[in-house]
Protein backbone atom coordinates (compact mmCIF):
# COMPACT_ATOMS: atom_id res chain seq x y z
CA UNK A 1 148.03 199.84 484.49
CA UNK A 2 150.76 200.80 486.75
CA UNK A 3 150.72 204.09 487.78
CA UNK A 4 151.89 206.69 491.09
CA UNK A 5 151.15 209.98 492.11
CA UNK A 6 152.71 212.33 494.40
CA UNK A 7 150.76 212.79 497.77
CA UNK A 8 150.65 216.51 499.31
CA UNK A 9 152.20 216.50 502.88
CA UNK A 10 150.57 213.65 505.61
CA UNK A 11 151.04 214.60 508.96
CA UNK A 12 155.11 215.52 509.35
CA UNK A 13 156.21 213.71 506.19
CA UNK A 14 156.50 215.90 503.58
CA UNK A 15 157.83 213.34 500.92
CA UNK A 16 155.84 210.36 500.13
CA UNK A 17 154.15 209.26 496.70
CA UNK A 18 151.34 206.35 496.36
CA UNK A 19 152.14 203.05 493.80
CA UNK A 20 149.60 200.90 492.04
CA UNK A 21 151.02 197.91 490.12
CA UNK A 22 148.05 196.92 488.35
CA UNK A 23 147.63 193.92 490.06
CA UNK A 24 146.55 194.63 494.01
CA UNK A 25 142.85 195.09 494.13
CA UNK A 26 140.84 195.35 497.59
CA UNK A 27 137.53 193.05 497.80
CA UNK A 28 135.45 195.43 496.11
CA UNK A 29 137.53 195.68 493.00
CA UNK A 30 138.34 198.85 494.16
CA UNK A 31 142.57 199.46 493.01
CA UNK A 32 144.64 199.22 496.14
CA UNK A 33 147.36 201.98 496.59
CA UNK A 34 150.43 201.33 498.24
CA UNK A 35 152.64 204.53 499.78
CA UNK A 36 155.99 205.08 500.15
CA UNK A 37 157.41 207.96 502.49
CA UNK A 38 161.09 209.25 502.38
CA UNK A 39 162.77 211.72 504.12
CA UNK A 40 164.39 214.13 501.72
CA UNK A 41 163.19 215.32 498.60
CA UNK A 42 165.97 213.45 496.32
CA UNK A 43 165.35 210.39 497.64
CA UNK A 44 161.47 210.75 496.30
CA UNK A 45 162.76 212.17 493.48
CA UNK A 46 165.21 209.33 492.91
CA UNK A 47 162.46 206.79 493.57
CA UNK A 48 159.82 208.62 491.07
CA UNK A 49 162.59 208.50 488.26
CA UNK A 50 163.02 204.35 489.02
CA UNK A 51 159.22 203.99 488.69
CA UNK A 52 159.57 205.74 485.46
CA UNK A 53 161.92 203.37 484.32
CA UNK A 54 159.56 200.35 485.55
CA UNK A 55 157.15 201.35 482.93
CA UNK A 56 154.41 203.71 485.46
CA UNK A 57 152.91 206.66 485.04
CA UNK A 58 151.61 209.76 486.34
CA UNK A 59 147.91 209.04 487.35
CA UNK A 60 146.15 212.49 487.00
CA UNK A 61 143.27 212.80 488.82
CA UNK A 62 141.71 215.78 486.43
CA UNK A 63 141.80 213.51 483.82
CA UNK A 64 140.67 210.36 484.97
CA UNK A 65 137.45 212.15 486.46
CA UNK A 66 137.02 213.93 482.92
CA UNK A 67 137.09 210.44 481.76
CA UNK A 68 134.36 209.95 483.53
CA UNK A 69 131.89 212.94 482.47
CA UNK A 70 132.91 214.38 485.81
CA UNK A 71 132.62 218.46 485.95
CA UNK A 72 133.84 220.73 488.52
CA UNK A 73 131.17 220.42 490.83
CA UNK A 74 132.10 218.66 494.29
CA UNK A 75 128.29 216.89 493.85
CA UNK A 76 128.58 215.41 490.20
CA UNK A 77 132.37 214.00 490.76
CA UNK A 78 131.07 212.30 493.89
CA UNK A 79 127.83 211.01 492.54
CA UNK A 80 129.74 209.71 489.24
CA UNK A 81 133.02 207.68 491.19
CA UNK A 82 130.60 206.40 494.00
């Protein structure tokens, strides 16, 4: 499933978002993530609405862990992805 979400701020780039085509997968099976950092806001915004047009989607963490029979507690979510 393709998918991206926006990251929160890494280091001094305030603008970057993380891509998953559905097809990269590390050894482990594990999805690989690729990121993309830009330097204004419109040009993330610009690339988010091309994406859109690709055919991805928003991942959402909340629900992909409530998928999972996660709860709120920090313990359960990390026993249940790991």
């Amino acid at each position: 499933m393709k998918s991206y979400q926006v990251n929160a701020p890494i280091g001094r780039s305030k603008h970057s978002i993380s891509t998953h085509d559905g097809t990269k997968f590390h050894a482990d099976g594990s999805e690989f993530w690729d990121i993309e950092i830009f330097r204004t806001k419109k040009e993330k915004d610009a690339r988010i609405k091309n994406l859109r047009k690709e055919g991805f989607s928003e991942f959402n963490l909340q629900k992909w862990l409530a998928d999972r029979g996660a709860t709120d507690h920090p313990q359960e979510i990390t026993a249940r992805v790991n």
